[in-house]
N, C-alpha and C. Protein backbone atom coordinates (compact mmCIF):
# COMPACT_ATOMS: atom_id res chain seq x y z
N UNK A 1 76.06 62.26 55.99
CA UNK A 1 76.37 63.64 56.35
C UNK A 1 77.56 63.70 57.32
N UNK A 2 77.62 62.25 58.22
CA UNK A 2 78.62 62.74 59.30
C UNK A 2 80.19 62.44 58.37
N UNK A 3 80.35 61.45 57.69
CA UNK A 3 81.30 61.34 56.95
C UNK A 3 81.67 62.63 55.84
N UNK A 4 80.85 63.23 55.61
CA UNK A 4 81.13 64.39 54.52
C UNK A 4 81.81 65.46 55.71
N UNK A 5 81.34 65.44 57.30
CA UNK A 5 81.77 66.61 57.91
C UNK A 5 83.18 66.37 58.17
N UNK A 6 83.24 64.59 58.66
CA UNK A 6 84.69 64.57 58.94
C UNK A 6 85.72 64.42 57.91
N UNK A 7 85.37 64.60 56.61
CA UNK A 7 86.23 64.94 55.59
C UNK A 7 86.84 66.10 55.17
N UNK A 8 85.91 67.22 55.32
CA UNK A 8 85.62 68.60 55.67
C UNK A 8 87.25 68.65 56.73
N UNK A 9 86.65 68.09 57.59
CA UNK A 9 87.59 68.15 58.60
C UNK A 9 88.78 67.61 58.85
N UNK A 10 89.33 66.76 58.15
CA UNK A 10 90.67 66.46 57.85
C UNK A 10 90.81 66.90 57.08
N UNK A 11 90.28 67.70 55.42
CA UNK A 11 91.17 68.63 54.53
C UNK A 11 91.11 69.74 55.27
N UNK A 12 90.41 70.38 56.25
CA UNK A 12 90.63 71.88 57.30
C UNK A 12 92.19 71.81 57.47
N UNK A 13 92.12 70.50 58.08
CA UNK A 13 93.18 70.16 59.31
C UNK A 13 94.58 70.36 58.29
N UNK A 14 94.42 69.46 57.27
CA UNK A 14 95.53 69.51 56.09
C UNK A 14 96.22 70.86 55.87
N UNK A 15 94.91 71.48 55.54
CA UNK A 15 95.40 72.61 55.47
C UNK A 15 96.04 73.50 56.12
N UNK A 16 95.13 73.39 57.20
CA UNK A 16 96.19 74.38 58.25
C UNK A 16 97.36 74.02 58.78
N UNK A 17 97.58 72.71 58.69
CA UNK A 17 99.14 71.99 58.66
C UNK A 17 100.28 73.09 57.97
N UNK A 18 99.78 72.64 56.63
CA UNK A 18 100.23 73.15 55.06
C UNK A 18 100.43 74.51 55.38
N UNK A 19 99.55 75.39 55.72
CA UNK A 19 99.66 77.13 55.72
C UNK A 19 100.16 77.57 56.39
N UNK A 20 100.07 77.02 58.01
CA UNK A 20 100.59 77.69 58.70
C UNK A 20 101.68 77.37 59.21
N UNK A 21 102.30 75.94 58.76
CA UNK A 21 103.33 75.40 58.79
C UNK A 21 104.59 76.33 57.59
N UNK A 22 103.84 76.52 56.75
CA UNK A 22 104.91 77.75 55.59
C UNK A 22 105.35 79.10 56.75
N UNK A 23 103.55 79.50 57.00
CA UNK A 23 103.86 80.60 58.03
C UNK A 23 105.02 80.70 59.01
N UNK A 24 104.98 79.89 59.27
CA UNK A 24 105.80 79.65 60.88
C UNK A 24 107.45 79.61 60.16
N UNK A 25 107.80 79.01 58.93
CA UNK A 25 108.95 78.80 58.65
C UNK A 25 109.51 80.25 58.12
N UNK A 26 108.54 80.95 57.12
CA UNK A 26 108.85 81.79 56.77
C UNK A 26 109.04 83.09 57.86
N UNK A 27 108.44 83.09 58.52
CA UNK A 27 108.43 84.18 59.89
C UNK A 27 109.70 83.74 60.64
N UNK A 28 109.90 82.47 61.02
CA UNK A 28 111.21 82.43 61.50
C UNK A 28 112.32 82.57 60.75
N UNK A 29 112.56 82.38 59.45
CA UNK A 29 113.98 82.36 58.69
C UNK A 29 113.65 84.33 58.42
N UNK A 30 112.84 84.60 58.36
CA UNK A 30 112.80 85.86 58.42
C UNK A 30 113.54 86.88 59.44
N UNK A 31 112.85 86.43 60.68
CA UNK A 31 113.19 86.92 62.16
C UNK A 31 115.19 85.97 62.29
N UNK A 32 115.11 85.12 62.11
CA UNK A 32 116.70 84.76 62.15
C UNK A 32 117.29 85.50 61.48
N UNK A 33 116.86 85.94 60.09
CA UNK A 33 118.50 86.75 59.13
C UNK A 33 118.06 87.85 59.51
N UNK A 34 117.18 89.09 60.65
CA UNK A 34 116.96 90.25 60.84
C UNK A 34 117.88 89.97 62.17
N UNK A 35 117.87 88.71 62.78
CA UNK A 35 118.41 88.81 64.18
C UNK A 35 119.96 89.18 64.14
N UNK A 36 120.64 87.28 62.77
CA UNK A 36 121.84 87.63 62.69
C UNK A 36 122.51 88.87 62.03
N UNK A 37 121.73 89.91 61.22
CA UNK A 37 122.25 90.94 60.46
C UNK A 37 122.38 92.25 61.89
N UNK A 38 122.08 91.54 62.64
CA UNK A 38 122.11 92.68 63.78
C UNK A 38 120.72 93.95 63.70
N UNK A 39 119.71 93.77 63.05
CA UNK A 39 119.12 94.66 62.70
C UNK A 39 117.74 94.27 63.57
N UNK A 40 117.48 93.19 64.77
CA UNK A 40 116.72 93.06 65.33
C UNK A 40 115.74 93.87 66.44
N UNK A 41 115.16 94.73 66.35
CA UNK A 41 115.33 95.95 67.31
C UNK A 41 113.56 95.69 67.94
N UNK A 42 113.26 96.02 68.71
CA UNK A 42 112.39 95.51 69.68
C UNK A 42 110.77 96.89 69.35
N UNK A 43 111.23 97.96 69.17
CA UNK A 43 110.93 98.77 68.75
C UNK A 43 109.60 98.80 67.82
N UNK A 44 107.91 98.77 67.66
CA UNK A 44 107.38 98.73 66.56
C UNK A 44 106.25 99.89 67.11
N UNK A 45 105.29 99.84 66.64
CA UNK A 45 103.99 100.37 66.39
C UNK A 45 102.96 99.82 66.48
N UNK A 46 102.01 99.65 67.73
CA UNK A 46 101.18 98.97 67.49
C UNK A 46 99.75 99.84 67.20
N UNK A 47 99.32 98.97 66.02
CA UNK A 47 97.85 99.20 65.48
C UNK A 47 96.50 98.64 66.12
N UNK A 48 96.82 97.71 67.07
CA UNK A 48 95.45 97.44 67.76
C UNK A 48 95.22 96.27 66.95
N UNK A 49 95.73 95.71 65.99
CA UNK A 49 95.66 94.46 65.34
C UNK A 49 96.15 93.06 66.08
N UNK A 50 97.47 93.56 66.79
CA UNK A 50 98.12 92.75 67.42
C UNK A 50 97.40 92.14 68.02
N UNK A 51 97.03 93.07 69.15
CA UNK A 51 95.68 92.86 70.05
C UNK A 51 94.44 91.52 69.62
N UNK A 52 94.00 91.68 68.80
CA UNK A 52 93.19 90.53 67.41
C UNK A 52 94.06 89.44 67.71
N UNK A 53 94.85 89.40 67.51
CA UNK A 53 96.12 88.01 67.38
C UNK A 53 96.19 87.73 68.10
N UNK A 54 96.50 87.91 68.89
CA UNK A 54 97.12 87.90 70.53
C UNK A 54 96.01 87.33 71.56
N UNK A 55 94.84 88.06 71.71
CA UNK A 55 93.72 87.52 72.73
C UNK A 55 92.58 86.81 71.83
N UNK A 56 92.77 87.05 70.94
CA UNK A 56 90.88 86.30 70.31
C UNK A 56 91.45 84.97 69.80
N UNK A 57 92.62 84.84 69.19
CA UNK A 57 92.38 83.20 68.76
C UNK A 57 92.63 81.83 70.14
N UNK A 58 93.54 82.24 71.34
CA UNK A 58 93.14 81.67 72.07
C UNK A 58 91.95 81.49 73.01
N UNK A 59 90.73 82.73 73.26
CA UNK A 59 89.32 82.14 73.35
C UNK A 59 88.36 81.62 72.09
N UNK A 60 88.84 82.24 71.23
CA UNK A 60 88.19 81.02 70.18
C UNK A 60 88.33 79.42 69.75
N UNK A 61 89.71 79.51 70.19
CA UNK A 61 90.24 78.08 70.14
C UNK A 61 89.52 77.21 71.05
N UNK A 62 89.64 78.08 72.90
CA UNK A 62 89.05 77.06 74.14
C UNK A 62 87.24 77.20 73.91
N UNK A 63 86.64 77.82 72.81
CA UNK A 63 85.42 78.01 73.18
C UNK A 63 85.38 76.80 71.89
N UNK A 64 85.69 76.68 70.95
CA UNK A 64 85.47 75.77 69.74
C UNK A 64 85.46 74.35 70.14
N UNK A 65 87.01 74.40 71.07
CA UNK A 65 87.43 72.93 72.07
C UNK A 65 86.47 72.66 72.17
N UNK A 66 85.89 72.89 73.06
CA UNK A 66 84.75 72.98 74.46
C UNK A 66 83.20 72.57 73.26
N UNK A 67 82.94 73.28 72.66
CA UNK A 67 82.01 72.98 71.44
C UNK A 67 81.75 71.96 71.06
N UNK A 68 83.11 71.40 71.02
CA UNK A 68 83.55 70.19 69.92
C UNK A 68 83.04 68.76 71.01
N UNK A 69 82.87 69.00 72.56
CA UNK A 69 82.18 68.16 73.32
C UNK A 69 83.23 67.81 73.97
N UNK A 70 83.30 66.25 74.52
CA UNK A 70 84.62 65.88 75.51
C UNK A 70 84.67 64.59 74.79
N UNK A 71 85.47 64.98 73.08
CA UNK A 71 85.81 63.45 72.71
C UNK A 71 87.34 64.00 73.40
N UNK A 72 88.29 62.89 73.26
CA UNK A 72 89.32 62.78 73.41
C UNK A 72 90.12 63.50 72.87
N UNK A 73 90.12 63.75 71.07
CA UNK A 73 90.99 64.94 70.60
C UNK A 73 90.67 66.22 70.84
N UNK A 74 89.64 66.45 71.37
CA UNK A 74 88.91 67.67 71.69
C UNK A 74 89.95 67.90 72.86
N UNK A 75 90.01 67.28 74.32
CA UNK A 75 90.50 67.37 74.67
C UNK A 75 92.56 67.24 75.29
N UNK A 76 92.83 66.69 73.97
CA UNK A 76 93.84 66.87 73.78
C UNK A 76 94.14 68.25 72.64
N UNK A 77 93.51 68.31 72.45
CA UNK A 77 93.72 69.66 71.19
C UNK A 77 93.57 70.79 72.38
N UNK A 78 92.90 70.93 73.29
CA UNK A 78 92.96 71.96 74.26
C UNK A 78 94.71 71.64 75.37
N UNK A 79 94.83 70.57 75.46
CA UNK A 79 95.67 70.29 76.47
C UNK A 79 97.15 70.87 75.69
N UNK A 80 97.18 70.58 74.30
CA UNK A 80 98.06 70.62 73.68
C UNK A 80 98.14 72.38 73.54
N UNK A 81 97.13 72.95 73.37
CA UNK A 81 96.80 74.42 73.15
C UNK A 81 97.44 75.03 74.09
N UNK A 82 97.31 74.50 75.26
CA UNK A 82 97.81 75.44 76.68
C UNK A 82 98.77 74.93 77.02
N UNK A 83 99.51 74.12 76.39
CA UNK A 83 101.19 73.64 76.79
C UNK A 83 102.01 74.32 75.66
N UNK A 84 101.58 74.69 74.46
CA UNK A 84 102.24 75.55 73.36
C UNK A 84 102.24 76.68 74.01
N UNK A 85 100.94 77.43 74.54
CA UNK A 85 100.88 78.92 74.52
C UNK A 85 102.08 79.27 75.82
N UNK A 86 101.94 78.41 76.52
CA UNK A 86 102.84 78.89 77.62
C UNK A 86 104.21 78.27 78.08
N UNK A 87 104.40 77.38 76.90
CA UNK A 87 105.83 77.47 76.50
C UNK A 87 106.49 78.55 75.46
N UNK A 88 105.70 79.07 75.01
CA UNK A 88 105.90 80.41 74.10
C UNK A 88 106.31 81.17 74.54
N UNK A 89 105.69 81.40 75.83
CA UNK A 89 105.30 82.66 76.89
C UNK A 89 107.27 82.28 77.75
N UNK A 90 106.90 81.21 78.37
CA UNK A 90 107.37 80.99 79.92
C UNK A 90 109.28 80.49 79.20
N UNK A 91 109.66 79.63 78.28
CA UNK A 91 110.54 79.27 77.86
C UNK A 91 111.33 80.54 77.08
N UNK A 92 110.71 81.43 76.18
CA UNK A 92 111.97 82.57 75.20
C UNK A 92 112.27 83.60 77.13
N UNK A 93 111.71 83.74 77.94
CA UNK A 93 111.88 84.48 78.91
C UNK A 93 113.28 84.37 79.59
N UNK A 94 113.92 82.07 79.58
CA UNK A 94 114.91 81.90 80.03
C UNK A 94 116.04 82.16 78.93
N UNK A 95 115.70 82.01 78.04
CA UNK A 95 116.32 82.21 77.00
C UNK A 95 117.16 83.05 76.29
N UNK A 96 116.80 84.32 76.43
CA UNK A 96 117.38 85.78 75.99
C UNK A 96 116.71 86.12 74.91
N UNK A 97 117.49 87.42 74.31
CA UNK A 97 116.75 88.49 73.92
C UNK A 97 116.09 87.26 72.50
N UNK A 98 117.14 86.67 71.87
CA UNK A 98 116.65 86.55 70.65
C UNK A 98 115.65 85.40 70.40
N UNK A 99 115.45 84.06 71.50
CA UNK A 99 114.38 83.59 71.74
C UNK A 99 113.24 84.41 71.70
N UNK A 100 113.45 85.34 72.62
CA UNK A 100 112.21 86.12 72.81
C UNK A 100 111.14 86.42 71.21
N UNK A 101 112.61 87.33 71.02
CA UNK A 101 112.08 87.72 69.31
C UNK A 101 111.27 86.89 68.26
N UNK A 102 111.96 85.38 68.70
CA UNK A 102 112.06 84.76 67.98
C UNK A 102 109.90 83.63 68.12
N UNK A 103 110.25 84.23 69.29
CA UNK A 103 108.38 83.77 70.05
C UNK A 103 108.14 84.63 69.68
N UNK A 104 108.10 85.51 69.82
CA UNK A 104 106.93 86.48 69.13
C UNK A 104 106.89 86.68 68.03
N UNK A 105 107.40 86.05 67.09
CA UNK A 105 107.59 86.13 65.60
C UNK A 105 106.43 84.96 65.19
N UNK A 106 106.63 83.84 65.64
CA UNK A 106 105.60 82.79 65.48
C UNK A 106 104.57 82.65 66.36
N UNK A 107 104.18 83.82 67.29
CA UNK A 107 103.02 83.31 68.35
C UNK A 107 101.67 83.50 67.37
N UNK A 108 101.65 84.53 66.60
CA UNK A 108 100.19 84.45 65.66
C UNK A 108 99.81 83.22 64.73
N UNK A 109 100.97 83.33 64.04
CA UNK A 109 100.60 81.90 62.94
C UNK A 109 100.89 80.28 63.54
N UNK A 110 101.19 80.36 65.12
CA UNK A 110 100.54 79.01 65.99
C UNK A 110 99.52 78.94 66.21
N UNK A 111 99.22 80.49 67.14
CA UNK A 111 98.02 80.85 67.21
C UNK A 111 96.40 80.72 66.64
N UNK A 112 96.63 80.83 65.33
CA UNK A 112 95.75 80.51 63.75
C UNK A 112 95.94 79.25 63.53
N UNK A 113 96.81 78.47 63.88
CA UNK A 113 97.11 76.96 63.48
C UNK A 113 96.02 75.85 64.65
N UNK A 114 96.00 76.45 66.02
CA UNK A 114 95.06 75.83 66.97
C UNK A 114 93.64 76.39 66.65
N UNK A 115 93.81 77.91 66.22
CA UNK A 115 92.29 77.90 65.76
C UNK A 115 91.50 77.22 65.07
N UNK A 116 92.54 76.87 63.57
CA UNK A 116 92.00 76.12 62.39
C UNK A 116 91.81 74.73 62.69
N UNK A 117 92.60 74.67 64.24
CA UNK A 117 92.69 73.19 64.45
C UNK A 117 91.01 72.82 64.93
N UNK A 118 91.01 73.27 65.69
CA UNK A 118 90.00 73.69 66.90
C UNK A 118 88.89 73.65 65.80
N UNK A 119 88.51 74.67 64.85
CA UNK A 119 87.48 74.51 63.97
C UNK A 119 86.89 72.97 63.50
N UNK A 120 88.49 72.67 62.71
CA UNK A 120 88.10 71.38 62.07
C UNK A 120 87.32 70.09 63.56
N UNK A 121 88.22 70.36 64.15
CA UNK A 121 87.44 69.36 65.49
C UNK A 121 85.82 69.66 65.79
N UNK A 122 85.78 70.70 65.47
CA UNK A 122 84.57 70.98 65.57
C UNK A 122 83.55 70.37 65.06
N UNK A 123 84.17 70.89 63.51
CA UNK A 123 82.78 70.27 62.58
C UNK A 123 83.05 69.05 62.35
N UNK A 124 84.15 67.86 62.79
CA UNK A 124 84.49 66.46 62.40
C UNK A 124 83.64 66.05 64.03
N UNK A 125 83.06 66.42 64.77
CA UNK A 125 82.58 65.73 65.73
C UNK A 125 81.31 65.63 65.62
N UNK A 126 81.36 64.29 65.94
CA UNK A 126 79.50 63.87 65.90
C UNK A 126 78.77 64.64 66.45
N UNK A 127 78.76 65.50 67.84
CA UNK A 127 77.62 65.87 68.68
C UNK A 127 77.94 66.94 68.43
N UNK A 128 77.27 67.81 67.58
CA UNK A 128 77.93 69.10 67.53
C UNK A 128 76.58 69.97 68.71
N UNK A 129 77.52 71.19 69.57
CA UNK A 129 77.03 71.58 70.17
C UNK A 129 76.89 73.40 69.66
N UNK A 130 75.96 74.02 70.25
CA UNK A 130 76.16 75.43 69.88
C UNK A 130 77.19 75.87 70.96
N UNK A 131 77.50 77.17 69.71
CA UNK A 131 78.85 77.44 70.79
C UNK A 131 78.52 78.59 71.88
N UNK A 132 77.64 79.02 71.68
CA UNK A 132 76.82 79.96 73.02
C UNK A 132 76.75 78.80 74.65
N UNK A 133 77.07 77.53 74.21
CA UNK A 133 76.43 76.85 75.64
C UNK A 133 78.02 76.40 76.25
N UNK A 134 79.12 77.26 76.34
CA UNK A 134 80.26 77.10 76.73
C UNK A 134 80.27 78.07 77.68
């Protein structure tokens, strides 16, 4: 059973490589030819979705971590989590306008990429814990 989970858990992992690795390319060559056409404008609408993106996959990520027990990738998958998010944050700031743009274009589908990460760690770890005891 434990070998079927951590298989589970490296095709998760594959995957979310694979998906959200497209994601991320396609959102940026996107956000680059809107930047260089000059048509980059800061301007949107928010639906309250953002919101979803934005705050729930990083406590789902540190609560899954945390789940996943204190193996070593567990805790590098968190360490790694909070050196992305706030180079996202803290680096397009020195940067200018179009860094900026250019982070917030890929902060969701990173975002979803540590989640999926975070999952698979989950279920590939021997001691699985409930996630209420975080």
């Amino acid at each position: 059973m434990e070998k079927r989970r951590q298989l589970l858990g490296r095709i998760m992992f594959g995957l979310d490589v694979l998906v959200c690795g497209v994601w991320i390319y396609w959102t940026t060559t996107s956000m680059m030819r809107m930047l260089a056409s000059g048509s980059g404008g800061v301007g949107a609408v928010s639906t309250g979705v953002e919101l979803f993106f934005t705050v729930l996959p990083p406590v789902i990520t540190i609560a899954l971590a945390r789940a996943a027990g204190s193996t070593r990738l567990a805790r590098y998958w968190r360490n790694a989590h909070l050196a992305v998010t706030l180079a996202m944050i803290i680096l397009p700031l020195l940067g200018g306008l179009d860094l900026i743009m250019l982070s917030i274009a890929v902060f969701q589908p990173v975002q979803v990429f540590f989640v999926i990460g975070a999952f698979a760690i989950w279920i590939a770890s021997p001691q699985r814990k409930p996630l209420r005891d975080w």
